[in-house]
Protein backbone atom coordinates (compact mmCIF):
# COMPACT_ATOMS: atom_id res chain seq x y z
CA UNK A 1 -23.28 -35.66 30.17
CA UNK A 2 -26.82 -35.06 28.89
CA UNK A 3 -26.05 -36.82 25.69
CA UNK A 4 -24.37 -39.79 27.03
CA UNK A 5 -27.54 -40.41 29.58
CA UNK A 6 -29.78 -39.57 26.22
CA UNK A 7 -27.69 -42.15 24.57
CA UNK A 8 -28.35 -45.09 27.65
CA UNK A 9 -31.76 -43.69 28.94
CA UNK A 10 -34.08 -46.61 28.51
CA UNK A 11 -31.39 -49.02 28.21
CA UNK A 12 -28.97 -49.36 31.18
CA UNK A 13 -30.83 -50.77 33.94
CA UNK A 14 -29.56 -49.62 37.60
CA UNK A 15 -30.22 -50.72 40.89
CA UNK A 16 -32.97 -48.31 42.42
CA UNK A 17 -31.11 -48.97 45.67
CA UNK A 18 -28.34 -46.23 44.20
CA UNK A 19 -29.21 -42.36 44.41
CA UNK A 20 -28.84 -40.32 41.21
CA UNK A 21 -25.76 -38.85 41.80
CA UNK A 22 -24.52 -41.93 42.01
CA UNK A 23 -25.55 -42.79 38.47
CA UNK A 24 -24.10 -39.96 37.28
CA UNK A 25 -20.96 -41.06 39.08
CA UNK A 26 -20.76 -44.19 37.48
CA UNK A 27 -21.68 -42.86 33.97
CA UNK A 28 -18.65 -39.94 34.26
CA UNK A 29 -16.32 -42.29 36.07
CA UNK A 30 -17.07 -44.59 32.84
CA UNK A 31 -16.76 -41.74 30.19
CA UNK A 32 -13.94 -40.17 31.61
CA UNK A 33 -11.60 -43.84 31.63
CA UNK A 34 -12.68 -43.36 28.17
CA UNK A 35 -11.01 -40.35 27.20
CA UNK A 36 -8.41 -40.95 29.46
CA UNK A 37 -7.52 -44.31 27.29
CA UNK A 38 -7.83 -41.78 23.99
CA UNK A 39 -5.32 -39.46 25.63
CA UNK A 40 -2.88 -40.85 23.89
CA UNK A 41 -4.65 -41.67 20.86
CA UNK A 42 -4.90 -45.13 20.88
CA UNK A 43 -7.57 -47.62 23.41
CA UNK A 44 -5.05 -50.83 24.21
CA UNK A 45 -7.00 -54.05 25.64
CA UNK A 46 -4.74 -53.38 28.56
CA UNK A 47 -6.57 -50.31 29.38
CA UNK A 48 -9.90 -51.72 28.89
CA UNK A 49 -9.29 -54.58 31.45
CA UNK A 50 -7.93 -51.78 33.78
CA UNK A 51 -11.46 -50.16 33.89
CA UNK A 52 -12.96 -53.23 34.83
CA UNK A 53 -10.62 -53.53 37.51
CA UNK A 54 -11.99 -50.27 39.11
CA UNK A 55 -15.65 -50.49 38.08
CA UNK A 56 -17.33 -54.07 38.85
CA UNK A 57 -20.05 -54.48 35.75
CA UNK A 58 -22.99 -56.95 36.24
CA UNK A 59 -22.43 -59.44 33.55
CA UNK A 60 -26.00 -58.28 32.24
CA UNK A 61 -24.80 -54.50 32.04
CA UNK A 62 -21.88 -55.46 30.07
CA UNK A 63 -22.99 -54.38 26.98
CA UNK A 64 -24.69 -51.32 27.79
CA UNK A 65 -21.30 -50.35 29.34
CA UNK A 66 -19.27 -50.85 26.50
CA UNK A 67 -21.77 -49.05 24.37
CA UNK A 68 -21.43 -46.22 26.51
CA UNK A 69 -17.24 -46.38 26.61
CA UNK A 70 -17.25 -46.54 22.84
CA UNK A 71 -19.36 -43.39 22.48
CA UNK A 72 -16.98 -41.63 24.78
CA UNK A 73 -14.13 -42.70 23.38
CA UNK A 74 -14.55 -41.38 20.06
CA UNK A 75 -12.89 -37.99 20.65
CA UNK A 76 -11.05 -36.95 24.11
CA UNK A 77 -13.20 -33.55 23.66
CA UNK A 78 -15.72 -33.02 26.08
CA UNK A 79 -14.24 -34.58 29.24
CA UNK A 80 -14.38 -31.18 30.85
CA UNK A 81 -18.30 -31.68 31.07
CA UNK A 82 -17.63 -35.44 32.84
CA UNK A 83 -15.41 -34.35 35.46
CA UNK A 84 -16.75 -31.23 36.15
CA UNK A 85 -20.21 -33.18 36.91
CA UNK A 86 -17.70 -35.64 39.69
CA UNK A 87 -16.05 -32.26 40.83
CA UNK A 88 -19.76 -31.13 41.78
CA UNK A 89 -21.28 -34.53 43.34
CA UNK A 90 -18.06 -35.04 45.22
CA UNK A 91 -16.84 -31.07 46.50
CA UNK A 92 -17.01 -31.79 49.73
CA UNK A 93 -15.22 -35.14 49.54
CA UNK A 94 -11.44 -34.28 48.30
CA UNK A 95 -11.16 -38.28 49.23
CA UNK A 96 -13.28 -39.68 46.26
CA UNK A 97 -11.85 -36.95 44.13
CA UNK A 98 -8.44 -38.20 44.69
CA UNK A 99 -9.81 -41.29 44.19
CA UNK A 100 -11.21 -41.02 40.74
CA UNK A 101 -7.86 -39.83 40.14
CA UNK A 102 -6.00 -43.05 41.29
CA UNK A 103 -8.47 -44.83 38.87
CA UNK A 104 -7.40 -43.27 35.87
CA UNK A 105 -3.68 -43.02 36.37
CA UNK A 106 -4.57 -47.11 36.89
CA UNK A 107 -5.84 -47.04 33.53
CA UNK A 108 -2.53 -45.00 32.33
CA UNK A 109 0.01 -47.39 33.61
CA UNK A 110 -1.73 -50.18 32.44
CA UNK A 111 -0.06 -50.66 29.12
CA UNK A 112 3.06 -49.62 30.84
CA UNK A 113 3.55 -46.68 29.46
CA UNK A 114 2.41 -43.58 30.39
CA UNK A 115 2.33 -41.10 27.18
CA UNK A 116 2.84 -37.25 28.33
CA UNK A 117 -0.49 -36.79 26.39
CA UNK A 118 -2.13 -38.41 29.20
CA UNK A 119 -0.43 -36.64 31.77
CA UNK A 120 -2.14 -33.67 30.59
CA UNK A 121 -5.08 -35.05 30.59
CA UNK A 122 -4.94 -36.18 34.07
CA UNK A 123 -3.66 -32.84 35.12
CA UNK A 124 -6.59 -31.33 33.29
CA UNK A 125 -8.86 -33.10 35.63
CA UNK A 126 -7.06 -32.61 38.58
CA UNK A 127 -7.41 -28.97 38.15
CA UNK A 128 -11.10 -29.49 37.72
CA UNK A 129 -11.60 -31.20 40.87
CA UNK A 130 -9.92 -28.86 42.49
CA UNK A 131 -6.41 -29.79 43.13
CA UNK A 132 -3.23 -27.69 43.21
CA UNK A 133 -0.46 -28.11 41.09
CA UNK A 134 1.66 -29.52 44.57
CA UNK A 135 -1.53 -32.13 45.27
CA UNK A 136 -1.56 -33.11 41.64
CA UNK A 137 2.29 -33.63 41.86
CA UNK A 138 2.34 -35.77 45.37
CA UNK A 139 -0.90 -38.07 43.49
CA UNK A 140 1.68 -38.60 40.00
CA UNK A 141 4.82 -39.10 42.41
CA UNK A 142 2.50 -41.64 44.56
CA UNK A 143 1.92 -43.21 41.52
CA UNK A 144 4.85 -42.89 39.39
CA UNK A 145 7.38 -42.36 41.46
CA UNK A 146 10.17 -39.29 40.79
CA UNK A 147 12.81 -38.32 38.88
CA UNK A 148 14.66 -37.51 41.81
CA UNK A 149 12.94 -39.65 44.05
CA UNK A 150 11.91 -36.47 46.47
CA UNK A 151 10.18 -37.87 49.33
CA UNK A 152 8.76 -34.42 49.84
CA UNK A 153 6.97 -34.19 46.89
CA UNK A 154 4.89 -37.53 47.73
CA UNK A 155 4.52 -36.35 50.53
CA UNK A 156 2.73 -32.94 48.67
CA UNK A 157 5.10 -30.58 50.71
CA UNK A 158 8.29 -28.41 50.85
CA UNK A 159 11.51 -29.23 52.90
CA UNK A 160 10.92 -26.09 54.57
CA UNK A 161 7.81 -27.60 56.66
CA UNK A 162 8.03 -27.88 60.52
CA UNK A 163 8.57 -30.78 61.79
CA UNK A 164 5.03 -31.09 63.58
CA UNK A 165 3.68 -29.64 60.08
CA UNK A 166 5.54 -32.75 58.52
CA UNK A 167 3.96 -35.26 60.94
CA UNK A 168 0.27 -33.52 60.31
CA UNK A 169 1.16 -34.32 56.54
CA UNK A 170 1.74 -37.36 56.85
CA UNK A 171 -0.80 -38.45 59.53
CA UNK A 172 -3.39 -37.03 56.94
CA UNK A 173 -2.46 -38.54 54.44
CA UNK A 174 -2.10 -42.10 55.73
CA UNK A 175 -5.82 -41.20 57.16
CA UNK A 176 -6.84 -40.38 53.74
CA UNK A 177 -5.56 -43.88 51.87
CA UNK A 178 -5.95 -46.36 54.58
CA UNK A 179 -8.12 -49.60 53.21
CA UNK A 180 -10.62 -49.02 55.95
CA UNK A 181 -11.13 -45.20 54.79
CA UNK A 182 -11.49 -46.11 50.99
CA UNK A 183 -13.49 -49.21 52.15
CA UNK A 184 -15.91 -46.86 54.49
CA UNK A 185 -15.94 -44.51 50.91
CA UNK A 186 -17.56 -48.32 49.29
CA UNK A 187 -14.53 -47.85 46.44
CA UNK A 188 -13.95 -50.84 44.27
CA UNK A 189 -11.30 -53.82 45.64
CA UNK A 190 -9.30 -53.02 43.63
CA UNK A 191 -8.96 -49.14 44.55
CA UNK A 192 -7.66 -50.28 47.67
CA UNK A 193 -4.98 -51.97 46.75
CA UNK A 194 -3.93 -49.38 44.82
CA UNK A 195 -4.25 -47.05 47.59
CA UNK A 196 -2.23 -49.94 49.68
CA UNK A 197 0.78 -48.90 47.16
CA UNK A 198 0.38 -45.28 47.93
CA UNK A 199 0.33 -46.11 51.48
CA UNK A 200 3.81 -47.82 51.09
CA UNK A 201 5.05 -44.68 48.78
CA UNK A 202 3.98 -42.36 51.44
CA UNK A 203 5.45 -44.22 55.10
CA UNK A 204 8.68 -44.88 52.82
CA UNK A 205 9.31 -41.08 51.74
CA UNK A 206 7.93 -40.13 55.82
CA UNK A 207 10.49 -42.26 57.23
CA UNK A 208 13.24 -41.46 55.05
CA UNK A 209 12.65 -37.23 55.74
CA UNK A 210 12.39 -38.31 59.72
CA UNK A 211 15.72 -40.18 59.23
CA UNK A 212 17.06 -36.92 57.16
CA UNK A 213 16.31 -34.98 60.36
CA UNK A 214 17.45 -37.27 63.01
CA UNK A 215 14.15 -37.67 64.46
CA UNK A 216 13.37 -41.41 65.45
CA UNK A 217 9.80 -41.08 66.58
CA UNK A 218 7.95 -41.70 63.36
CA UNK A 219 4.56 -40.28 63.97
């Protein structure tokens, strides 16, 4: 992190409005697209555009921005440092963890393919910020569906739950990615559509395990 800030200090000009860890944010959030795009060892124009759809540039920081993606994408090494700084900013708020998250599996789908390379990667962060290997398999299934399209595992849970465990899931995690909780978080437009999609994943895979147990009620 200290290099990359060496490498803009002077140069990218941000509204004194924002607090420093929110700089930081911005600058890791940035870095870490980056590497994620370099996962898989090639940076497609797809994947670019993709990071503009989370993070809104001011025409006039354009080109401090892409000086500052090209120095991080010169080598996936070191992305440890970037999310480790997000994992510290943000500990108390799993939310915009998950959230960074849903960014960069954006920026994986966006050529259409996801390469395994990256799914490492993304795991790799996960386990950074914190998550579990069952929270960083309901985030990929909310994204990318599943092999055996297990509505528990969107749901992050086992089939052995309770049924008022289930609803608590489920009430949490529609609490988590509704637009006016990722709007009240001030994440990009486009975030919340995304998080409209996972919304959709998660009330399909809810009702279909209600409907498994016979229980009408939904919530």
């Amino acid at each position: 992190m200290g290099a990359l800030l060496g490498a803009v200090a002077g140069h990218f000009v941000i509204d004194r409005a924002l607090r420093d860890d929110e700089v930081v944010f911005t600058i890791a959030l940035i870095a870490l697209s980056a590497k994620m795009a370099m996962a898989d060892g090639e940076v497609t124009d797809e994947e670019v555009r993709a990071l503009d759809d989370v993070l809104h540039v001011p025409p006039a920081e354009r080109a401090n921005v892409n000086r500052l993606y090209r120095i991080a994408q010169q080598d996936v090494a070191g992305f440890e440092a970037y999310a480790g700084q997000i994992a510290r900013i943000y500990r108390d708020k799993p939310g915009t963890l998950e959230d960074v998250l849903d960014a960069l599996f954006h920026i994986a789908k966006a050529d259409n393919y996801v390469h395994p390379a990256e799914i490492d990667y993304l795991r790799a962060v996960a386990d950074i910020f914190g998550f579990s290997e069952v929270e960083f398999a309901r985030i990929r299934a909310s994204h990318l569906g599943t092999p055996r399209l297990d509505p528990y595992l969107v749901l992050g849970i086992t089939p052995d739950i309770s049924d008022d465990d289930l609803k608590k899931a489920y009430r949490r995690l529609v609490r988590e990615n509704h637009p006016d909780t990722l709007i009240a978080r001030g994440v990009p437009e486009e975030l919340v559509s995304i998080a409209s999609d996972k919304l959709a994943a998660i009330n399909v895979a809810y009702e279909k395990i209600m409907k498994t147990r016979g229980i009408a009620e939904r919530a």
